[in-house]
Protein backbone atom coordinates (compact mmCIF):
# COMPACT_ATOMS: atom_id res chain seq x y z
CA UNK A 1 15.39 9.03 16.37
CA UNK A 2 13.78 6.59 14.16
CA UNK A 3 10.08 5.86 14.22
CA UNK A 4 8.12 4.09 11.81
CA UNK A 5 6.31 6.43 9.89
CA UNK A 6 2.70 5.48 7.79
CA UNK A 7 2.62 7.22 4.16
CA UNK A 8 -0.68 6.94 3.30
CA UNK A 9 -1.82 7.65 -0.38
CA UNK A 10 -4.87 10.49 -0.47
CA UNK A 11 -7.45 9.22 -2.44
CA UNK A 12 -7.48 11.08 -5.67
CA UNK A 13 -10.44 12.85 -7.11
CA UNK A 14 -10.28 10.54 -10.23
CA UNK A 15 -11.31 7.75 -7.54
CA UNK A 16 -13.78 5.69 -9.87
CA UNK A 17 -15.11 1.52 -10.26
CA UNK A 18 -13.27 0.40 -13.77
CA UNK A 19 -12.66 -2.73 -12.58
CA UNK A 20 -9.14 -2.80 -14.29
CA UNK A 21 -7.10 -4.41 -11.86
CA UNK A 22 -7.30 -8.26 -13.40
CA UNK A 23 -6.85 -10.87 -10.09
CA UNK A 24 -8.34 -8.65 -7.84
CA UNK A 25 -11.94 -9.76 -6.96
CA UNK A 26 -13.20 -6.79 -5.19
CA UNK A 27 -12.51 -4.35 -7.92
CA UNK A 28 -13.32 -7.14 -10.75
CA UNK A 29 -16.53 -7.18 -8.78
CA UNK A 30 -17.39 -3.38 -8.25
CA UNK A 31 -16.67 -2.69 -12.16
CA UNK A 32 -19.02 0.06 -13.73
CA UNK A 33 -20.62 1.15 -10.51
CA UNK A 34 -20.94 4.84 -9.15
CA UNK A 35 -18.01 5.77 -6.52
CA UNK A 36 -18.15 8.68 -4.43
CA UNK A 37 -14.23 10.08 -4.94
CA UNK A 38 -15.18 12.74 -2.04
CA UNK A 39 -16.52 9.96 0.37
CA UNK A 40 -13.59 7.91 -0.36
CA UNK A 41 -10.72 10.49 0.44
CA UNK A 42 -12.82 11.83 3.74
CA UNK A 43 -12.78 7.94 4.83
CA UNK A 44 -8.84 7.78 4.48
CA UNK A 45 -7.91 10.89 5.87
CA UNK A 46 -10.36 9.79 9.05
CA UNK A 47 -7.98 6.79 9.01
CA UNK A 48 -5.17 8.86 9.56
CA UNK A 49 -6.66 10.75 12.12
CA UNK A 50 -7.35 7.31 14.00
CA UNK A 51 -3.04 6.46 13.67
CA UNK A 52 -2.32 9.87 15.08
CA UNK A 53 -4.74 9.35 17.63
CA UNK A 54 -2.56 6.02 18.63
CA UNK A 55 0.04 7.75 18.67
CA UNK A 56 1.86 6.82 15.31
CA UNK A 57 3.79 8.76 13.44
CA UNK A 58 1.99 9.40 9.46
CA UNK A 59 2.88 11.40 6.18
CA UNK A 60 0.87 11.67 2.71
CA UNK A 61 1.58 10.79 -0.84
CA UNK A 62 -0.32 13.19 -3.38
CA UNK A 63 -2.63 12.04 -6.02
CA UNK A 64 -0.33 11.93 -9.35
CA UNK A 65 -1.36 13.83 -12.11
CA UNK A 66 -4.85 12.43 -13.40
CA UNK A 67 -5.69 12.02 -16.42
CA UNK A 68 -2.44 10.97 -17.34
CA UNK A 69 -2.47 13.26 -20.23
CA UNK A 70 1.40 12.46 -20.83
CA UNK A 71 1.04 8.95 -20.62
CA UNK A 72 -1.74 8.85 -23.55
CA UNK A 73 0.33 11.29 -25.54
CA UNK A 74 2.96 8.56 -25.43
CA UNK A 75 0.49 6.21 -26.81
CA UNK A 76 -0.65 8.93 -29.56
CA UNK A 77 -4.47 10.23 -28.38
CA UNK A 78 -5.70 12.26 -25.85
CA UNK A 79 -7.86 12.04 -23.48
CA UNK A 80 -10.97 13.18 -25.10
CA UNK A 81 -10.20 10.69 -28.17
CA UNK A 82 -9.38 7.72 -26.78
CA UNK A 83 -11.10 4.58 -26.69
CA UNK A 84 -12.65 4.42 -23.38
CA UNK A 85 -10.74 1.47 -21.89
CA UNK A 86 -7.68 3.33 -22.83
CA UNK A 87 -9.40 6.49 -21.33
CA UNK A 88 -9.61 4.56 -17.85
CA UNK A 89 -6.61 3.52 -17.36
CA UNK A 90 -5.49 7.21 -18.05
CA UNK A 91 -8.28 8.02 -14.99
CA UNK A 92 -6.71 5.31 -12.59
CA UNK A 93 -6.65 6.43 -8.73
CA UNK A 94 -4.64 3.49 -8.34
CA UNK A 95 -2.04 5.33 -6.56
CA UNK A 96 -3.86 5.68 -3.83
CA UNK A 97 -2.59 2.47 -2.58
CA UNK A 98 0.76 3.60 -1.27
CA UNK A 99 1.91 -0.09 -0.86
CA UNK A 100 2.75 -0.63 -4.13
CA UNK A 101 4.42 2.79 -4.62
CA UNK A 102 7.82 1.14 -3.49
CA UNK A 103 10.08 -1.10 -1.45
CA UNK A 104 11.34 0.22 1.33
CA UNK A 105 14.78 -0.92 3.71
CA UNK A 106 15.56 1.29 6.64
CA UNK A 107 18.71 2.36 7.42
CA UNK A 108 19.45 -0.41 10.61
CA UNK A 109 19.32 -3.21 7.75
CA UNK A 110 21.57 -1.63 5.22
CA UNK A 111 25.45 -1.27 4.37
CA UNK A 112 25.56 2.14 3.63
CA UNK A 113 23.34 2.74 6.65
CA UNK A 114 21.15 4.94 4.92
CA UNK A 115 17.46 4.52 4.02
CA UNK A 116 17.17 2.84 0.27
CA UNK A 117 14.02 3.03 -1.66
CA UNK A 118 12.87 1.63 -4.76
CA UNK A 119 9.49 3.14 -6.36
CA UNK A 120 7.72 -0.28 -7.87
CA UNK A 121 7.33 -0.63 -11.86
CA UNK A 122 4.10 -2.10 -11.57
CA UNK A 123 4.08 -3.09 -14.83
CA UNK A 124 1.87 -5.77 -14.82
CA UNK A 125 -1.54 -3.79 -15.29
CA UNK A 126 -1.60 -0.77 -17.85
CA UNK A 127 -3.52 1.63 -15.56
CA UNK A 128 -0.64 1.21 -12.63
CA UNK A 129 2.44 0.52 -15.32
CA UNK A 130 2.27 4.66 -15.48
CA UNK A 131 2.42 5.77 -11.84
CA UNK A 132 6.09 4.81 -11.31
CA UNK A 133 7.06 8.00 -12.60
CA UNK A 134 5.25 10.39 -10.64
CA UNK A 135 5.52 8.18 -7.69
CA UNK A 136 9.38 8.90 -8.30
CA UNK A 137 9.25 12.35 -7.88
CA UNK A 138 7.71 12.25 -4.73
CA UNK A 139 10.01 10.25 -3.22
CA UNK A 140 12.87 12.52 -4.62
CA UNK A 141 11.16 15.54 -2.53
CA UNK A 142 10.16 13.86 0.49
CA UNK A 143 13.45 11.82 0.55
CA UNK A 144 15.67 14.17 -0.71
CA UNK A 145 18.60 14.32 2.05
CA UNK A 146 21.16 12.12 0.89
CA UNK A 147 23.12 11.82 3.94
CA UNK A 148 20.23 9.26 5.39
CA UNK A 149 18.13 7.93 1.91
CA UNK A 150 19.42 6.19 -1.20
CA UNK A 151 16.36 6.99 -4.12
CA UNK A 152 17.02 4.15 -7.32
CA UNK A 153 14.58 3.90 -10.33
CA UNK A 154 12.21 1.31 -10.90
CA UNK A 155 13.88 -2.28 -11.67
CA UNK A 156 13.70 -2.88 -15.49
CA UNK A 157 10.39 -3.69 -16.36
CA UNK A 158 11.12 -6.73 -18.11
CA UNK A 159 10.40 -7.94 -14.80
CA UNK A 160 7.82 -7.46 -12.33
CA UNK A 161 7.93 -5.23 -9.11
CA UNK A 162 4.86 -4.46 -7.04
CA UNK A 163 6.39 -2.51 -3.57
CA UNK A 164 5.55 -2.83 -0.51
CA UNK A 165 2.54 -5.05 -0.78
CA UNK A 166 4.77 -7.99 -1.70
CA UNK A 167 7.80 -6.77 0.86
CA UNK A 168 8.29 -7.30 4.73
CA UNK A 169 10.22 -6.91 8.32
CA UNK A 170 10.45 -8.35 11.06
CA UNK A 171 12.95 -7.02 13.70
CA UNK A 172 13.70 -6.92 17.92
CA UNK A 173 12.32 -3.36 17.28
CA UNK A 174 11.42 -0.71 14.12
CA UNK A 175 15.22 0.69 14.72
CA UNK A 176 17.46 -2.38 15.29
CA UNK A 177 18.89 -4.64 12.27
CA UNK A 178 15.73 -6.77 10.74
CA UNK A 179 15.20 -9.94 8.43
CA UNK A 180 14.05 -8.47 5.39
CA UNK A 181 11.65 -10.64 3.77
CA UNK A 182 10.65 -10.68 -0.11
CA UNK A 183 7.62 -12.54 -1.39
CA UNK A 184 6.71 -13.81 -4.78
CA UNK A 185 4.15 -15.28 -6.95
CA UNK A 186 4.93 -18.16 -10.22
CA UNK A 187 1.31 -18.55 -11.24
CA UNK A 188 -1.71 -18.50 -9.22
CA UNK A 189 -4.45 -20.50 -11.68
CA UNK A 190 -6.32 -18.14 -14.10
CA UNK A 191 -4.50 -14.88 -12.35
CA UNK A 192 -1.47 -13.34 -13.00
CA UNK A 193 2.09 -13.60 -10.54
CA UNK A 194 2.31 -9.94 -10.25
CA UNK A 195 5.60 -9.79 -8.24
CA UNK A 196 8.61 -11.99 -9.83
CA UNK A 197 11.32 -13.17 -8.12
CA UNK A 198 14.31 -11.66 -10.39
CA UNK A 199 12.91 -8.26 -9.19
CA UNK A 200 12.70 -8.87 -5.85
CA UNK A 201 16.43 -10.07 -5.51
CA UNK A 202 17.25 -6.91 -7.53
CA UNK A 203 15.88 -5.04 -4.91
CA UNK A 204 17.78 -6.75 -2.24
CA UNK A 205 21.30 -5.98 -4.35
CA UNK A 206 20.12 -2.65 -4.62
CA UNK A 207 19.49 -1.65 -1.43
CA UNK A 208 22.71 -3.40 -0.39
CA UNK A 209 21.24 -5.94 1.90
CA UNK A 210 23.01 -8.95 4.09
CA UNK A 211 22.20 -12.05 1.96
CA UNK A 212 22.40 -13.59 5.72
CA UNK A 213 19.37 -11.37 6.71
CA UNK A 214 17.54 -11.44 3.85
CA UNK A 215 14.74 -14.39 2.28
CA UNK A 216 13.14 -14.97 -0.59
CA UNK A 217 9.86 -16.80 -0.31
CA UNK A 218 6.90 -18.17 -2.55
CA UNK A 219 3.49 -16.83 -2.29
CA UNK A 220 1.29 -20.04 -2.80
CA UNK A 221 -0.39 -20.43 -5.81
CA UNK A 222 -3.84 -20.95 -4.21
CA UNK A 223 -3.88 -17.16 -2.28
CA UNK A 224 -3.35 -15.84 -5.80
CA UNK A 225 -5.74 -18.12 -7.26
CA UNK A 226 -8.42 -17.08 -4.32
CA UNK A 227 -7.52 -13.43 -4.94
CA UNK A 228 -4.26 -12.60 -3.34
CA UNK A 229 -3.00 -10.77 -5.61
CA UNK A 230 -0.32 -8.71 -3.07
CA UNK A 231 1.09 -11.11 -0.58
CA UNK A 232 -0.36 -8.21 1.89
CA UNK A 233 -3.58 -9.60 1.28
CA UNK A 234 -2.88 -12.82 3.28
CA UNK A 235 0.11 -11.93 5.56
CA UNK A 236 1.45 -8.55 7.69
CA UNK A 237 4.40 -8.49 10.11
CA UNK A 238 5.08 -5.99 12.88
CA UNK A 239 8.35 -5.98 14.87
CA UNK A 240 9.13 -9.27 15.72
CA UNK A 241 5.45 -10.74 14.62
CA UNK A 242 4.32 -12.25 11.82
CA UNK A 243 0.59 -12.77 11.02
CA UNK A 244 -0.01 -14.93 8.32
CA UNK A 245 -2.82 -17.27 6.48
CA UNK A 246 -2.20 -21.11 6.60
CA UNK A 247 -2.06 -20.83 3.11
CA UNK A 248 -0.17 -18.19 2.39
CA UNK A 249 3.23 -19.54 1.57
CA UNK A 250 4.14 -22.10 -1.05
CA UNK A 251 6.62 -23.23 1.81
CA UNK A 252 6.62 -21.42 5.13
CA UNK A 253 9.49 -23.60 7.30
CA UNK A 254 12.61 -22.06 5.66
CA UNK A 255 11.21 -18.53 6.23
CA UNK A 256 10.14 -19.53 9.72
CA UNK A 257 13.35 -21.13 10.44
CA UNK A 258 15.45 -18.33 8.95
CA UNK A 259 13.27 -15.63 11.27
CA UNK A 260 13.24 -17.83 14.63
CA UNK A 261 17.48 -17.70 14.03
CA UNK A 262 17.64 -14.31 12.85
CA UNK A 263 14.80 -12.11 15.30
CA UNK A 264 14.39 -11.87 19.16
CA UNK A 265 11.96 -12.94 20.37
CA UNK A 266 9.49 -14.25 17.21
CA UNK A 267 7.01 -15.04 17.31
CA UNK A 268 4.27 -16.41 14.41
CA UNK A 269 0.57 -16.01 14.25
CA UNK A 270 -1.17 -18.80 12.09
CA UNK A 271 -4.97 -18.42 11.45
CA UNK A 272 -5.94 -21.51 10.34
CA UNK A 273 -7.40 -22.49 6.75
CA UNK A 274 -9.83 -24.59 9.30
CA UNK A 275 -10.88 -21.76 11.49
CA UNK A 276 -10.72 -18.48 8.94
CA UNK A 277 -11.28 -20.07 4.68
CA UNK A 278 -8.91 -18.61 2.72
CA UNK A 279 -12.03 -17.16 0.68
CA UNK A 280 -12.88 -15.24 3.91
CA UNK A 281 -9.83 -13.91 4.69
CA UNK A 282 -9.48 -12.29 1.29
CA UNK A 283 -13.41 -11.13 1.24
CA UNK A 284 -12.72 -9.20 4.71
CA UNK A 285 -9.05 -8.29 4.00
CA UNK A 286 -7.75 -9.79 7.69
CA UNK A 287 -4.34 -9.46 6.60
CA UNK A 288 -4.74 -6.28 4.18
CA UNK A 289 -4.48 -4.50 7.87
CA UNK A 290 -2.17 -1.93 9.42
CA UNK A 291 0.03 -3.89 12.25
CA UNK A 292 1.33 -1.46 14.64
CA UNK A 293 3.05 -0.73 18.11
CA UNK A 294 2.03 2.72 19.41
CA UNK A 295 3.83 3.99 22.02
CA UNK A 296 2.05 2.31 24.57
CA UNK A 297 3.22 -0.80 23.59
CA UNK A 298 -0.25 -2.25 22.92
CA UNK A 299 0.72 -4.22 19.32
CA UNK A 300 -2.71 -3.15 17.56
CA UNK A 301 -4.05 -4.60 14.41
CA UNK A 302 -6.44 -1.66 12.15
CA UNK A 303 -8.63 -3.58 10.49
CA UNK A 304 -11.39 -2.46 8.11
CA UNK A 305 -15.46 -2.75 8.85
CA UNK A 306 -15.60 -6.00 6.61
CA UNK A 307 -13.90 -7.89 9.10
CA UNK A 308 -16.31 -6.99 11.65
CA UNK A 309 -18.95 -8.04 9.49
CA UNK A 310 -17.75 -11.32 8.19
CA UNK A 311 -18.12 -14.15 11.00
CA UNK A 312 -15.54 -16.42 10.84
CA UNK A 313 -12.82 -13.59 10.84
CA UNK A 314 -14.02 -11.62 13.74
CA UNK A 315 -14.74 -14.77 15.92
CA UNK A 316 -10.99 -15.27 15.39
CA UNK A 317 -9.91 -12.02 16.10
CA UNK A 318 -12.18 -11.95 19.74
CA UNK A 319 -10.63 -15.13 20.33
CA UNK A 320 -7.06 -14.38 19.94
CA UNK A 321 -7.46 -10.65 21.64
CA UNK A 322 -8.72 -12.88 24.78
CA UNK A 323 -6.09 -14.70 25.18
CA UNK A 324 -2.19 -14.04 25.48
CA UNK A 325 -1.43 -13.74 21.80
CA UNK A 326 0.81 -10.81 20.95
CA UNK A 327 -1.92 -8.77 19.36
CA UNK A 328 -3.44 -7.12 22.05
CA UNK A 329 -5.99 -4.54 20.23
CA UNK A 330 -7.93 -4.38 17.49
CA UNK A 331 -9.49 -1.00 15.85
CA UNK A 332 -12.03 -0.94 13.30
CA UNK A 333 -11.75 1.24 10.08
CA UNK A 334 -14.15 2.68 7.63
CA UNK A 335 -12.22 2.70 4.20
CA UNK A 336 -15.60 1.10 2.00
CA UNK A 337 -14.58 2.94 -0.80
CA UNK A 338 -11.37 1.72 -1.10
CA UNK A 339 -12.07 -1.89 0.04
CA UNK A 340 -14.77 -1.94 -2.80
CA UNK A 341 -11.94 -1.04 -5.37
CA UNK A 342 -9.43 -3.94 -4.07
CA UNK A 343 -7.18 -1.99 -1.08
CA UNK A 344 -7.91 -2.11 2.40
CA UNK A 345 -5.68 -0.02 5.52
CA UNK A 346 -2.56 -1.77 4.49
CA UNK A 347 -2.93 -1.29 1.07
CA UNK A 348 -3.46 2.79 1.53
CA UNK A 349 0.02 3.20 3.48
CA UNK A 350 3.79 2.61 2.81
CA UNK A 351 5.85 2.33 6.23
CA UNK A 352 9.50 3.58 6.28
CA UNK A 353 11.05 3.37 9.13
CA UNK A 354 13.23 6.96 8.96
CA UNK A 355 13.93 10.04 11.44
CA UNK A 356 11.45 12.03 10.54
CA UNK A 357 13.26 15.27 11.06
CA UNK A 358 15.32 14.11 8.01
CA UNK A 359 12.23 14.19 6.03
CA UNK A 360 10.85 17.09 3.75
CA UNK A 361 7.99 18.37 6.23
CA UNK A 362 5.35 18.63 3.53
CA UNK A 363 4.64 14.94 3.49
CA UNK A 364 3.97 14.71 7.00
CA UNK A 365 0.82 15.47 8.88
CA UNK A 366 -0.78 16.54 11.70
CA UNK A 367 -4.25 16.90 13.09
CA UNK A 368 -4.31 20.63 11.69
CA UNK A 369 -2.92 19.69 8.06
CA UNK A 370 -5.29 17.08 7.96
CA UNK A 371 -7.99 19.21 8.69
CA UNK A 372 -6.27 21.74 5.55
CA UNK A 373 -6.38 18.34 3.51
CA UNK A 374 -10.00 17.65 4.09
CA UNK A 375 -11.60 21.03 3.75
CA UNK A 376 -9.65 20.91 -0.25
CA UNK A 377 -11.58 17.78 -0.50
CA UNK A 378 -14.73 18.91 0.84
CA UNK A 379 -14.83 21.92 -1.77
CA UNK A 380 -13.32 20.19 -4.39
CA UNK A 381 -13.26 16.81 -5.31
CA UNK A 382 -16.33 14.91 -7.34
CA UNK A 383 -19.04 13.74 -4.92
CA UNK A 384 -19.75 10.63 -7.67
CA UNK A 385 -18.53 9.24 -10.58
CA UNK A 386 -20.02 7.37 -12.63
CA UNK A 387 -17.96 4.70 -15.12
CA UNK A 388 -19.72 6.01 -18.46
CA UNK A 389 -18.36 9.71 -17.71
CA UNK A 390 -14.70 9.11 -17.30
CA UNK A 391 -13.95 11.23 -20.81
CA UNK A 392 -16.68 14.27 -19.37
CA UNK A 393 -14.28 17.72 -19.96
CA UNK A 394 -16.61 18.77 -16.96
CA UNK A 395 -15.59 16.10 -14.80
CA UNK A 396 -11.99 16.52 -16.02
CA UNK A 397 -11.65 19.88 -15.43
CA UNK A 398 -13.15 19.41 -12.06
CA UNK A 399 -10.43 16.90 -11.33
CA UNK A 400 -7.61 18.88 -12.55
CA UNK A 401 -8.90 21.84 -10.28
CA UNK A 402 -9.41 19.72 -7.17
CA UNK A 403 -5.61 18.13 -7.16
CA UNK A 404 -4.12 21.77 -7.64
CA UNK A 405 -5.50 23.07 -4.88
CA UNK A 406 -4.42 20.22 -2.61
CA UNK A 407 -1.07 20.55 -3.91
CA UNK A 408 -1.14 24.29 -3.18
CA UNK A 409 -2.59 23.60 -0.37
CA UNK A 410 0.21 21.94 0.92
CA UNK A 411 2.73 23.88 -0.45
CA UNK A 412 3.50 21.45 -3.58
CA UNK A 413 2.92 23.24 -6.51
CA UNK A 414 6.21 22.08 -8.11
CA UNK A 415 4.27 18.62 -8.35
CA UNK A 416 0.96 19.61 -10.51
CA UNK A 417 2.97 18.94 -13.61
CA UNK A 418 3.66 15.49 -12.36
């Protein structure tokens, strides 16, 4: 039976505040201060804990190998002797944010019928431009029964290819055929386009999609300039919803037109530039949320604490919940540490939609594995970091230690090389 199921990313040990991800205001904004790794992987595995208390299905991506001693080799140093830039984006707990770890098209919407996925290049920051590979072998394990998933490389990284985050559905329901929807950036003023559009329809061919079925649209270029980097920072669609900023789209009619032909029963949820600033709605990350139907039927939006705190947003939100809107329930999440690096609950989770007795049963959790998964990070992982320490052999050993014993933990081993 196919369910969606949330992959969330653990938060690694090497969770720290470099500030290297260029675009993004929150972690532009938190560079050099003191994060609390241990804090931060507690708060996402208590996230987890709140989807399988819903009701939803939810797997785990491991922390990839960190620092990424092969990655610096390739470059000619080592850890302890590089500069200390280079040093931090060899310390990146970027991966964390399972969104961009790939694209995903479930089986109902391709012509193989099987399950295709595409780990993202990332290539437009240094410190995520090395996770593909590791993020690859995952998905090899966990996805590793060819008669229902299709694994392909990255796309060439001549261009651009962020995941998830820039990649959506909307369908009757999670298992019927859905309008697969592809969004990307040209320029966004002073930031970078991080998703282009040659990689997205390379995607699409990939994972042998209906041209009929599938769209292409434009992020605007003044989301990216406010600090949309990922589309998923201004829009998330569930089913046959889609929640979107006004501003999100260069041009929304063609995509709304194409989804009101193409998916029972559509229906789109605007939040007005008047109502909800666009500057608001990427401070409280609205739209980096998790949109979900548990089995109750209840479509539920997780949102994290800033939302709650930020008054425009949450005014909407009561408003909307009160009336006859399709979202009918709103939980609040604490993910601070990751919202202060630039990812909020979307961000930490990739959804595949998938039968998940086809899946390798290591990568999916339940209350007693999460429980495993948090007493490893209890014992092991740094309580802080601070920015000027990143190249400490204590601190490195310490992170080394911590990840193998997760991955032992869980019966991964074969992954500590990766």
């Amino acid at each position: 039976m196919l369910r969606e199921i949330n992959f969330d990313g653990i938060v690694g040990p090497s969770h720290n505040y470099a500030g290297l991800s260029f675009g993004n205001v929150a972690s532009m904004g938190h560079a050099g201060e003191v994060s609390e790794p241990r804090a931060a992987a507690l708060q996402g595995v208590d996230k987890m804990r709140a989807n399988l208390a819903l009701g939803l299905a939810q797997g785990v991506f491991l922390p990839p190998q960190r620092p990424h001693r092969g990655w610096l080799g390739r470059l000619g140093t080592t850890i302890e002797q590089a500069e200390p830039a280079l040093a931090a984006n060899a310390m990146s707990a970027s991966a964390m944010w399972a969104a961009n770890a790939a694209t995903v098209s479930p089986a109902p919407d391709t012509s193989d019928r099987k399950c295709h996925l595409t780990p993202a290049n990332l290539r437009t920051m240094p410190h995520r431009s090395h996770e593909w590979r590791s993020t690859l072998g995952q998905l090899l394990i966990a996805f590793r029964d060819g008669a229902h998933f299709q694994v392909h490389a990255p796309v060439p990284h001549a261009f651009g290819d962020e995941g998830a985050a820039n990649h959506m559905r909307l369908a009757a329901a999670h298992g019927e055929s859905g309008l697969e929807i592809f969004v990307y950036g040209i320029s966004g003023g002073g930031f970078p386009a991080r998703q282009h559009v040659e990689a997205s329809k390379a995607v699409a061919r990939l994972h042998l999609l209906d041209p009929e079925r599938t769209v292409f649209a434009q992020q605007s270029e003044e989301a990216i300039a406010a600090g949309a980097f990922h589309n998923d920072v201004v829009a998330v669609a569930n089913e046959r919803v889609l929640f979107a900023h006004e501003q999100a789209f260069a041009d929304k009619q063609p995509l709304l037109d194409m989804a009101q032909a193409k998916v029972p029963g559509f229906e789109y949820v605007e939040v007005a530039a008047a109502d909800v600033p666009l500057a608001d709605a990427v401070k409280s990350y609205l739209f980096n949320a998790q949109l979900v139907t548990p089995p109750d039927g209840e479509m539920t939006l997780i949102v994290p604490a800033e939302v709650k705190a930020t008054e425009s947003v949450w005014r909407w939100i009561e408003r909307h919940v009160a009336g006859n809107g399709p979202i009918r329930r709103v939980e609040v999440v604490d993910v601070r540490q990751s919202m202060a690096n630039g990812g909020g609950p979307a961000c930490l989770r990739l959804r595949v939609v998938a039968d998940p007795a086809t899946i390798d049963p290591r990568f999916l959790v339940d209350e007693a594995k999460l429980d495993r998964i948090a007493d490893v990070i209890r014992r092991t992982w740094p309580e802080q970091i601070a920015h000027d320490e990143l190249q400490s052999p204590a601190l490195i050993a310490e992170i080394e230690s911590a990840r193998a014993a997760l991955l032992n933990a869980l019966g991964l081993a074969e992954l500590i090389q990766g």
